[in-house]
Protein backbone atom coordinates (compact mmCIF):
# COMPACT_ATOMS: atom_id res chain seq x y z
CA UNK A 1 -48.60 124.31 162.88
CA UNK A 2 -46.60 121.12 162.03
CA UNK A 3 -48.23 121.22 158.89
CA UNK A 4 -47.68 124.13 157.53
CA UNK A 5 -43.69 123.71 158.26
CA UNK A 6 -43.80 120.76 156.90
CA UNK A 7 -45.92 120.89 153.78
CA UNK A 8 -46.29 117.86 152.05
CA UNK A 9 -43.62 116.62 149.31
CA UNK A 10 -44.33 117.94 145.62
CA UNK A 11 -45.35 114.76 143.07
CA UNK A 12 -42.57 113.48 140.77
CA UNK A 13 -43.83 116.04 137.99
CA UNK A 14 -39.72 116.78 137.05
CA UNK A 15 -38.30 113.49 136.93
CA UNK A 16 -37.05 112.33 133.34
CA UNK A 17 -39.13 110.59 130.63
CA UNK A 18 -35.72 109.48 128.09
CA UNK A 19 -33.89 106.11 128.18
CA UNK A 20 -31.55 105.71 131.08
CA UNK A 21 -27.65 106.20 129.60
CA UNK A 22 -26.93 102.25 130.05
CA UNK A 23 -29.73 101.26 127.78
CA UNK A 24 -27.96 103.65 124.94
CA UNK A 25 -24.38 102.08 125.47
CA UNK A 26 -25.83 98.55 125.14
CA UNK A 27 -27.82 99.24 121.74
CA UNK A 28 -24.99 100.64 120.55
CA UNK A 29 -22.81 98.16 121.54
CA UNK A 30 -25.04 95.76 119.95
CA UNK A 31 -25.37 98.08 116.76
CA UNK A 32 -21.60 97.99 116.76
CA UNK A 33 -21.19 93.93 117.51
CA UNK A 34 -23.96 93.07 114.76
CA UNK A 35 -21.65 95.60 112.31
CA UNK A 36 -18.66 94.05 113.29
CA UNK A 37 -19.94 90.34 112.84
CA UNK A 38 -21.31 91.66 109.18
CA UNK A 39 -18.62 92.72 108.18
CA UNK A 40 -16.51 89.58 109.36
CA UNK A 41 -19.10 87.79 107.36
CA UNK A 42 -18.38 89.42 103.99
CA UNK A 43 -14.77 89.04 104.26
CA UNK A 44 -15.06 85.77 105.00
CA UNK A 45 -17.47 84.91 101.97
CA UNK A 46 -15.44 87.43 99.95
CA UNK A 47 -12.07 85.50 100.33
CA UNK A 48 -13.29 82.41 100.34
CA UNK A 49 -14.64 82.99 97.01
CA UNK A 50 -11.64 84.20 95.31
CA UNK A 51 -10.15 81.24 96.80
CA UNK A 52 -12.43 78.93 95.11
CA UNK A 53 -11.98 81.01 91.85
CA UNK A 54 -7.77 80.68 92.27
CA UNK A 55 -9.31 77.18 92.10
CA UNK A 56 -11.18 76.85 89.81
CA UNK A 57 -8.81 79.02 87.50
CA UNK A 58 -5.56 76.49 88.71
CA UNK A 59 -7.18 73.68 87.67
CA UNK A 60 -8.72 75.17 83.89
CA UNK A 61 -4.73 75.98 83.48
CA UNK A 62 -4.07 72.39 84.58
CA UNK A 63 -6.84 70.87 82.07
CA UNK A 64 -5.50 73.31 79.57
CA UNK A 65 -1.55 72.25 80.13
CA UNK A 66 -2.71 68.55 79.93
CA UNK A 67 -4.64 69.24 76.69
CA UNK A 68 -1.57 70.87 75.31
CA UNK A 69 0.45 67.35 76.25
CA UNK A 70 -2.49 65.00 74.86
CA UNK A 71 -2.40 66.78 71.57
CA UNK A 72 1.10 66.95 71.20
CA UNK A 73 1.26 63.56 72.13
CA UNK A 74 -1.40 62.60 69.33
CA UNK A 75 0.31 64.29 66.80
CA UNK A 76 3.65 62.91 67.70
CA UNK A 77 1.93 59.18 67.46
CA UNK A 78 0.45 60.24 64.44
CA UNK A 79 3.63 61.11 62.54
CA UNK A 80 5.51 58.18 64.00
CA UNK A 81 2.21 55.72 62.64
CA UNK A 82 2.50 58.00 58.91
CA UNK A 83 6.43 57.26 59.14
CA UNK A 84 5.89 53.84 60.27
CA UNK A 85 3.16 52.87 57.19
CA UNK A 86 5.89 54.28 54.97
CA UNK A 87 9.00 52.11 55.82
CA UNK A 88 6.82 49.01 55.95
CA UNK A 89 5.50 49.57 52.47
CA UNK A 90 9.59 50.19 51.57
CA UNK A 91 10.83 47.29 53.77
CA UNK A 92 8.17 44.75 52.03
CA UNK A 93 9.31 46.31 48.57
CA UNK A 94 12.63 45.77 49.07
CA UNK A 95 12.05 42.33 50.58
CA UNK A 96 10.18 41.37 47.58
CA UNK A 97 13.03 42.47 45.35
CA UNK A 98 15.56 40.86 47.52
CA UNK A 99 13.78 37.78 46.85
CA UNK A 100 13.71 37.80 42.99
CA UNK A 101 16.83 39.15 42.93
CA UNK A 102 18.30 36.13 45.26
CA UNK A 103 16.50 33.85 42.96
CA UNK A 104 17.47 35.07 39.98
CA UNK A 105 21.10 34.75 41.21
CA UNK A 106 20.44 31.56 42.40
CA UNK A 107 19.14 30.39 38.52
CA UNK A 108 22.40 32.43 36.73
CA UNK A 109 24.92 30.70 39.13
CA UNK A 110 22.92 26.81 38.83
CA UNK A 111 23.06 28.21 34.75
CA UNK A 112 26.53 28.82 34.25
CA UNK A 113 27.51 25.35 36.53
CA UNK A 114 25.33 23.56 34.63
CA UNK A 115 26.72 24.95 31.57
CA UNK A 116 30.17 24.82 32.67
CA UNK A 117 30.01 21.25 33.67
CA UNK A 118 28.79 20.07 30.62
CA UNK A 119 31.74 20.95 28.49
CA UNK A 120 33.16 17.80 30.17
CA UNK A 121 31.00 15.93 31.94
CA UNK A 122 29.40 12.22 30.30
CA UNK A 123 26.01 14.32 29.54
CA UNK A 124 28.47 16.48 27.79
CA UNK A 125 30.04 13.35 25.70
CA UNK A 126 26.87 11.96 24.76
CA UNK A 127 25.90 15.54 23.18
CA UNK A 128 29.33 15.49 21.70
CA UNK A 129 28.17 11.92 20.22
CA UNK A 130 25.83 13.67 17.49
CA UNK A 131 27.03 16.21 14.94
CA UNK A 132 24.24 18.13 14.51
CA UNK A 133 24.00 18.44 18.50
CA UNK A 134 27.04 20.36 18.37
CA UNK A 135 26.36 22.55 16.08
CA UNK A 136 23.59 23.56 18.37
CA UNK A 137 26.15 23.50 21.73
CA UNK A 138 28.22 26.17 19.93
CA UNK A 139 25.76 28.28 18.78
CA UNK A 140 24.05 27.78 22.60
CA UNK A 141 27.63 28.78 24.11
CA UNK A 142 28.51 31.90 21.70
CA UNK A 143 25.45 33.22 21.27
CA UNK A 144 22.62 32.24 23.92
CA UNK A 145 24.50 32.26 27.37
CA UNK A 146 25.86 35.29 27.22
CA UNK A 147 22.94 37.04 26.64
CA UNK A 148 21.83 36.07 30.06
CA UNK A 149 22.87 38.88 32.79
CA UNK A 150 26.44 38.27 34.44
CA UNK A 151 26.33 36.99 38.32
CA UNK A 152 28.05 40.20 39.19
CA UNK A 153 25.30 42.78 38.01
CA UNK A 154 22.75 40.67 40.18
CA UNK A 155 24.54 40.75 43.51
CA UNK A 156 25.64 44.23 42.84
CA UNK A 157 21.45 45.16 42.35
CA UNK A 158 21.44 42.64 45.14
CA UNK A 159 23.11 44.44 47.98
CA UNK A 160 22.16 47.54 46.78
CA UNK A 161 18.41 47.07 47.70
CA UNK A 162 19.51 45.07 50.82
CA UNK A 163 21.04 48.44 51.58
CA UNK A 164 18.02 50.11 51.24
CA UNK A 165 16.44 47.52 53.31
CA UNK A 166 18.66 47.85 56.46
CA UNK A 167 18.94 51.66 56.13
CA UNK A 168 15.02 52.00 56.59
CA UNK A 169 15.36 49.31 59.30
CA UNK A 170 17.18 50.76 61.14
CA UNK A 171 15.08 54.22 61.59
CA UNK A 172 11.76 51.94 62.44
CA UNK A 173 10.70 53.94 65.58
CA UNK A 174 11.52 57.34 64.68
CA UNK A 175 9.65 59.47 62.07
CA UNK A 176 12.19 59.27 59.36
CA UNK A 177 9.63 58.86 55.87
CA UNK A 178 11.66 57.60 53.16
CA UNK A 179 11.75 59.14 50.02
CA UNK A 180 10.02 58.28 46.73
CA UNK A 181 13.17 57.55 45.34
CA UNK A 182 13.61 54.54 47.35
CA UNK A 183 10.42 53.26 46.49
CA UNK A 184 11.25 53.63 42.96
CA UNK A 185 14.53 51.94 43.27
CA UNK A 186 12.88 48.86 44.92
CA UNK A 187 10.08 48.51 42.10
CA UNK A 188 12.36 48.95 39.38
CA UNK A 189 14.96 46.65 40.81
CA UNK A 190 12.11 43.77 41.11
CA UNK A 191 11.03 44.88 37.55
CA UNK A 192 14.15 44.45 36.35
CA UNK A 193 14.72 41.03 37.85
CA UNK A 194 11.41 39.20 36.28
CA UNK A 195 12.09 39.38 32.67
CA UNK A 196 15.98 38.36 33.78
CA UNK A 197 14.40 35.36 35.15
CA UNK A 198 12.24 34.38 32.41
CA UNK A 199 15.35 34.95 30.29
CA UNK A 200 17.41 32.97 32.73
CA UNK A 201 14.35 30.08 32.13
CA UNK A 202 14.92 29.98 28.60
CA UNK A 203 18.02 29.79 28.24
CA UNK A 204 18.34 26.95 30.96
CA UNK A 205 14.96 25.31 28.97
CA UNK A 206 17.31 25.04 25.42
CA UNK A 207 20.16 23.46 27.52
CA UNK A 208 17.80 20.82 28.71
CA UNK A 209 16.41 20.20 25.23
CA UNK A 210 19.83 20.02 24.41
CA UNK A 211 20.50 17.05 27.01
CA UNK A 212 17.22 15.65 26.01
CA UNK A 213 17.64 15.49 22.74
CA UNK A 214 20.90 13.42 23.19
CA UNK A 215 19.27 10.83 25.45
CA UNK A 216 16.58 10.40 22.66
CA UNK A 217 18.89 9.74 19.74
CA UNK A 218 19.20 6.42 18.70
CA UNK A 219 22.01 6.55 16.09
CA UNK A 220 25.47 7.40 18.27
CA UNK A 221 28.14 5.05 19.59
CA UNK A 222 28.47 4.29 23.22
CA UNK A 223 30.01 6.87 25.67
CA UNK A 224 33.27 6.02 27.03
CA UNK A 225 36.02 7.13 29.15
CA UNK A 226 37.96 8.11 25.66
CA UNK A 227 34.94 9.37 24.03
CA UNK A 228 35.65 13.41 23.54
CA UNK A 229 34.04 16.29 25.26
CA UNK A 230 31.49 18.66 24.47
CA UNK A 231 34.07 21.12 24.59
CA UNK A 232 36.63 19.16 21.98
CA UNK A 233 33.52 18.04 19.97
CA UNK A 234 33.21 21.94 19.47
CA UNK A 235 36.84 23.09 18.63
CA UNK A 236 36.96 19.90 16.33
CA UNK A 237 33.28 21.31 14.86
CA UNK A 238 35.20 24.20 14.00
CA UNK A 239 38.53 22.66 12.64
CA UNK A 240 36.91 20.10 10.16
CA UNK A 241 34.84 23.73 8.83
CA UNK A 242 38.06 25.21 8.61
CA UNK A 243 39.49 22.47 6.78
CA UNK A 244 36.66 21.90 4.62
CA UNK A 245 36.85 25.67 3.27
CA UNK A 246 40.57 24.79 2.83
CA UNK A 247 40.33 21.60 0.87
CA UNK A 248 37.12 23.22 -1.32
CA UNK A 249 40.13 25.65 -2.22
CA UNK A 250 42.64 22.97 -2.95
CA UNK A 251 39.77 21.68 -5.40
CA UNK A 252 39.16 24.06 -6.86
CA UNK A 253 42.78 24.99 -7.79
CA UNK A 254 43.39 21.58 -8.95
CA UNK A 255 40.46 21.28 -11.32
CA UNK A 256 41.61 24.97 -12.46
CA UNK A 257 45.10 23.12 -13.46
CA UNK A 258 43.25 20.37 -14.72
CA UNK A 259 41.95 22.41 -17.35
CA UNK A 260 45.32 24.04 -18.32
CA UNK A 261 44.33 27.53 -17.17
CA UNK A 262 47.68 27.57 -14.06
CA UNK A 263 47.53 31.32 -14.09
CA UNK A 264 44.11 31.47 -14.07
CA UNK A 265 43.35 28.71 -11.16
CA UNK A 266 45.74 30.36 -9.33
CA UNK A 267 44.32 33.47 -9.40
CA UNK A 268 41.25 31.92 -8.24
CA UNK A 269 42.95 29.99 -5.41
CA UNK A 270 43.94 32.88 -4.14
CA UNK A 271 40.69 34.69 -4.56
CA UNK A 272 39.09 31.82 -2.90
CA UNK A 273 41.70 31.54 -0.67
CA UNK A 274 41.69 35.53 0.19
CA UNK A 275 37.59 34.92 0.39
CA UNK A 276 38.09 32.35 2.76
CA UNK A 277 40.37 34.42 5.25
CA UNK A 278 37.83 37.44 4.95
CA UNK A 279 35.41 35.21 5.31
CA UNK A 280 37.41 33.35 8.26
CA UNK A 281 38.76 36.49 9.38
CA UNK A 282 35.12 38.03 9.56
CA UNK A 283 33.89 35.06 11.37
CA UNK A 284 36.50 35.61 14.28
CA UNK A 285 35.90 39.72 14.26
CA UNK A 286 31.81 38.53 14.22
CA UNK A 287 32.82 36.66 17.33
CA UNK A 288 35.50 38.80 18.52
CA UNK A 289 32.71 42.03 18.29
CA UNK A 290 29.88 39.71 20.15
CA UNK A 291 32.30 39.46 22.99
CA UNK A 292 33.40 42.77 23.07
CA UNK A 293 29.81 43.76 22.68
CA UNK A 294 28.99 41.43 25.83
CA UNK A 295 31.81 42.67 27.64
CA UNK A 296 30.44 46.55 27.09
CA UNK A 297 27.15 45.56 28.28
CA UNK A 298 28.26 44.01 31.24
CA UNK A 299 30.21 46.54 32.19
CA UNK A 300 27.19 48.97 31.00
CA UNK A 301 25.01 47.28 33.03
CA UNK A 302 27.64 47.14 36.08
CA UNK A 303 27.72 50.92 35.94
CA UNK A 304 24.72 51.89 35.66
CA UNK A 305 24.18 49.09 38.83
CA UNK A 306 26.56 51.59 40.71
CA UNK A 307 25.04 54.42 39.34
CA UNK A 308 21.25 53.80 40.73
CA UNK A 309 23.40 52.79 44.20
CA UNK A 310 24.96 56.48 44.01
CA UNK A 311 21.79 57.77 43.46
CA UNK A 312 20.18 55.73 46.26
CA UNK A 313 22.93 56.42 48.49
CA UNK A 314 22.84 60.24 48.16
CA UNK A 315 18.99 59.96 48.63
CA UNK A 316 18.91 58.19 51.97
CA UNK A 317 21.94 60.61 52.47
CA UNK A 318 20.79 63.68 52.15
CA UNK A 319 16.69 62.53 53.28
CA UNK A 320 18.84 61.44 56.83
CA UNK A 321 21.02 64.30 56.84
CA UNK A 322 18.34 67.25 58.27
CA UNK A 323 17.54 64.49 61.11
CA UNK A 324 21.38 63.91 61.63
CA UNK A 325 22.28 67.90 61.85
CA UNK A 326 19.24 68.50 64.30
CA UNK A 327 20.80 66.18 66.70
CA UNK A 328 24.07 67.65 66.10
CA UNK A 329 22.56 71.11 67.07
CA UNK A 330 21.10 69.61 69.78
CA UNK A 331 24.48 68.47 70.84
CA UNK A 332 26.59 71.91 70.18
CA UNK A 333 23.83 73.47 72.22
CA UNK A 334 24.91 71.32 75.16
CA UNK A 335 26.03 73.83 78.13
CA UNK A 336 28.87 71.31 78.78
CA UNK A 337 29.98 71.27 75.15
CA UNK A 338 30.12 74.65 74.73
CA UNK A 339 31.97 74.83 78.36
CA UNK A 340 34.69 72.50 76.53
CA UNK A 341 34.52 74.70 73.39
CA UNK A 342 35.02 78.18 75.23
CA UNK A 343 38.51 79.24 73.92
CA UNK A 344 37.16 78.31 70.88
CA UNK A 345 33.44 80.38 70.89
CA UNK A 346 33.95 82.57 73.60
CA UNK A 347 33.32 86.12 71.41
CA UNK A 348 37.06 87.31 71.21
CA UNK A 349 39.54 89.89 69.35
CA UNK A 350 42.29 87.42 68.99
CA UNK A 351 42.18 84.83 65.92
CA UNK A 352 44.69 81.76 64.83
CA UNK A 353 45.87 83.65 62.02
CA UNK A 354 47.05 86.48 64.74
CA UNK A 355 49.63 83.64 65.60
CA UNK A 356 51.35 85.55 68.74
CA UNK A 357 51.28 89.12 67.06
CA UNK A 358 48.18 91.33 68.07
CA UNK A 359 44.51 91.23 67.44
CA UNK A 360 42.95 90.80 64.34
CA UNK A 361 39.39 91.56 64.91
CA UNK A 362 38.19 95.18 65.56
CA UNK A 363 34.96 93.64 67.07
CA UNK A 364 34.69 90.49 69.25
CA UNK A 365 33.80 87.42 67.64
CA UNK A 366 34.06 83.96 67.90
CA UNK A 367 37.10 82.48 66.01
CA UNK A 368 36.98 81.68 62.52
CA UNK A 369 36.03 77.97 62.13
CA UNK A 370 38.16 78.35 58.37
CA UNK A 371 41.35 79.04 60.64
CA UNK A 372 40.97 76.55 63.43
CA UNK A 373 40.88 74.17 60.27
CA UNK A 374 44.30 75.82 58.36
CA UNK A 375 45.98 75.29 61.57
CA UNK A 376 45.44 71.59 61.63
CA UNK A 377 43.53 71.44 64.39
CA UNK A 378 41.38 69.16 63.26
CA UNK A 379 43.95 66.31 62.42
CA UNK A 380 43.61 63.40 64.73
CA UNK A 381 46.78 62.83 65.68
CA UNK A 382 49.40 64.63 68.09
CA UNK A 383 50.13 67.48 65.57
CA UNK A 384 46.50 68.04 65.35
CA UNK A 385 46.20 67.78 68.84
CA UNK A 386 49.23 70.61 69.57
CA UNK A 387 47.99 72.67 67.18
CA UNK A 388 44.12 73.12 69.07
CA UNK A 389 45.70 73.34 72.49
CA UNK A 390 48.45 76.31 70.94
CA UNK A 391 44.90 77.89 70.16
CA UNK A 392 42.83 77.69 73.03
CA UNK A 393 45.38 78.46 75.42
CA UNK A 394 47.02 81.03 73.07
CA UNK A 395 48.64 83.96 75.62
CA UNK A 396 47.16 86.50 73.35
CA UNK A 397 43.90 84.51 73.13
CA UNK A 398 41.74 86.81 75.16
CA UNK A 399 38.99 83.73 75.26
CA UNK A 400 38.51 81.30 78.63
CA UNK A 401 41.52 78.84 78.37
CA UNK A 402 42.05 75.20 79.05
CA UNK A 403 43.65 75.67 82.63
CA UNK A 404 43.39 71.99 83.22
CA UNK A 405 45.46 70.88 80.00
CA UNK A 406 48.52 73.93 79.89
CA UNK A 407 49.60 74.26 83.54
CA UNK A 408 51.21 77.66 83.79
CA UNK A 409 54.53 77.52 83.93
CA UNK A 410 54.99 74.61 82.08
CA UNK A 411 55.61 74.11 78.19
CA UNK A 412 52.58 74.20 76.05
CA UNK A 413 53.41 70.77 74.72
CA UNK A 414 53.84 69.40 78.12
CA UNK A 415 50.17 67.66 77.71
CA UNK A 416 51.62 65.19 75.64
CA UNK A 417 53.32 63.06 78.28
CA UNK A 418 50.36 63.37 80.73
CA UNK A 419 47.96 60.59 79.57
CA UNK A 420 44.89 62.38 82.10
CA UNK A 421 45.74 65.86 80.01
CA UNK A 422 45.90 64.34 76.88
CA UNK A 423 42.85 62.73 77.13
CA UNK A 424 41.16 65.77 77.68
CA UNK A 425 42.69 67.21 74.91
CA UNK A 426 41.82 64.05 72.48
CA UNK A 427 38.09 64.45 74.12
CA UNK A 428 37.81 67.60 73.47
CA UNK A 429 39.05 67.91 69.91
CA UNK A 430 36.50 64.90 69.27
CA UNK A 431 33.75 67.09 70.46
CA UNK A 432 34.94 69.64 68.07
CA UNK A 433 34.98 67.80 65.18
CA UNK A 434 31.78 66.45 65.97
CA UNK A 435 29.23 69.52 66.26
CA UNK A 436 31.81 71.16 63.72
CA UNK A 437 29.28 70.73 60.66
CA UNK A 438 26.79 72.78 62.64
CA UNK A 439 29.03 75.33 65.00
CA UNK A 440 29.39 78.07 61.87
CA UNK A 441 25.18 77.52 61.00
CA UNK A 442 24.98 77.81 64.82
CA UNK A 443 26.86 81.47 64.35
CA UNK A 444 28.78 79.64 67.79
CA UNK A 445 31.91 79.98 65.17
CA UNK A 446 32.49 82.68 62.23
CA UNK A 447 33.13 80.64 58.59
């Protein structure tokens, strides 16, 4: 009976075969976790390597900037060494020309001493002892000295290429490269000097044999302290030739009366006497014209000596003169210069030629560099001075103004007697004429 209200429980034929819910949440919690870690993983490898490439690409630009620098810096070297061979080859030109040209003047001034001295001197005397001796003393004095080249064309060659020297001096160390023409200058100068030298040598050789040749004669009375000079021994060469043409004409005239003939030997006295002043007379114009002549090529010579330092002057000049203006650009492009130079290059209406009436300009520009000049403002003195500060701080100048040198209310001039505003103005009017060569190429004034 129990049994059968009580039947025995029913086998666990309905119970579920899945995966309980927990195991589910964990595998997806561990599909999710092993996502999440993934994708950590490719961020990280993904910035860290654009970080290495921001590396790698800062330090290419690095390697590039400093290969920029090292070639710049190679080409700079090279230029300067290039510049450098140049002024050495024109330094040691002009040093080798210096030193002929310091000999030579050496040899024309130990020449003309020697010369000089022997007019009077005892060596002179004993010359003067032996006709025939003098005869060769004048012609050595009119005729052989001064063909040798005058003191004064050698030192003027002289400091010309010692200019040259020092001007090329003093750019060693920049990449100035002189010019041909100073090349030139130095060669032909030291050209010029060695045949002056050899002539210089030959002339002082037929002095000595003239010296010699007096200590070698045999046939002269002793020198004394009465015995004449070289220099009297000459003018008395040239009296007693003088005479002698004179006396031949007295002869002549007497043996013409001799023979009866007056009218006839006086005709001829006076012919030969007329001959004799041509003659006489064409003697001193011969030596009168080979004076002159000397004179003329001395001063020939003495120009041209100035010319070729023109020349050489202008070249250094004008080869300097781009190097000069770039610094002077450099210098107007100065943000305090132009600061000092505002009233002046400030684009404006107004214009010094306005005076105090009303613009002149129908477009603003800077002033007129022409004008600034007409008004004197570039005079260094207190006139010039007035007249820049009457421009910049012009009441119709619609430019900045020069507050701290016209105080309002006080008289434009009032600067003068303020030696800390007058300096300013002096300072600044110096800065103007300065970087005024380049302020019109500069368009930072009109012409």
């Amino acid at each position: 009976m129990d049994d059968k209200k009580n039947p025995p429980a029913a086998p666990e034929l309905n119970k579920s075969k899945g995966f309980p819910i927990w195991t589910a949440l964990i595998a997806l919690l561990v599909v999710a976790l092993v996502g999440i870690a993934s994708l950590v993983a490719i961020l990280y490898y993904t910035r860290s390597d654009k970080a290495r490439l921001e590396r790698q690409m800062a330090e290419m630009q690095v390697k590039q900037e400093q290969a920029k620098i090292n070639e710049k810096k190679a080409a700079d070297d090279t230029k300067l060494a290039l510049a450098r061979n140049k002024q050495d080859e024109v330094i040691a030109q002009a040093r080798s020309a210096t030193n002929v040209l310091s000999q030579l003047l050496a040899d024309v001034r130990a020449l003309n001493s020697a010369a000089e001295t022997l007019k009077s001197n005892d060596a002179g005397k004993l010359v003067a002892v032996y006709p025939d001796l003098v005869a060769q003393a004048r012609r050595f004095y009119q005729t052989e000295l001064p063909a040798v080249s005058a003191d004064t064309d050698v030192v003027t060659k002289l400091e010309s290429i010692r200019r040259i020297e020092l001007q090329v001096a003093e750019a060693v160390g920049t990449t100035f490269e002189p010019g041909a023409d100073l090349r030139v200058t130095a060669q032909n100068t030291a050209l010029w000097a060695e045949p002056e030298r050899q002539k210089v040598s030959q002339v002082r050789s037929i002095l000595g044999s003239l010296i010699r040749e007096s200590k070698v004669k045999v046939t002269g009375g002793p020198v004394t302290a009465a015995s004449p000079t070289l220099e009297e021994a000459i003018r008395r060469l040239t009296e007693s030739e003088s005479a002698t043409r004179q006396k031949l004409i007295v002869q002549k005239s007497s043996e013409a009366k001799t023979e009866g003939d007056v009218t006839l030997a006086q005709a001829e006295a006076k012919r030969v006497l007329d001959q004799a002043k041509a003659e006489a007379q064409r003697v001193i114009d011969e030596a009168n014209e080979i004076k002159a002549q000397a004179e003329r090529d001395a001063k020939l010579r003495q120009a041209q000596a100035k010319l070729e330092d023109v020349k050489t002057e202008v070249a250094v000049r004008d080869t300097l003169d781009e190097a000069t203006r770039a610094k002077l650009r450099q210098r107007a492009a100065d943000p305090s210069v132009q600061a000092m130079l505002a009233p002046l290059i400030t684009p404006g209406y107004w214009t010094p030629a306005a005076r105090s009436g009303g613009y002149r300009e129908i477009e603003k520009k800077p002033m007129p560099f022409s004008e600034i000049k007409a008004a004197g403002a570039l005079n260094r003195d207190s006139n010039g001075l007035k007249a820049l500060v009457n421009i910049a701080c012009n009441q119709k100048n619609d430019r900045p103004k020069w507050s701290d040198i016209v105080v309002r209310g006080l008289n434009f001039n009032s600067f003068l007697v303020d030696p800390q505003r007058m300096a300013l103005a002096v300072e600044r009017q110096k800065v103007l004429i300065e970087v005024a060569p380049v302020l019109v190429e500069m368009k930072l004034l009109e012409p």
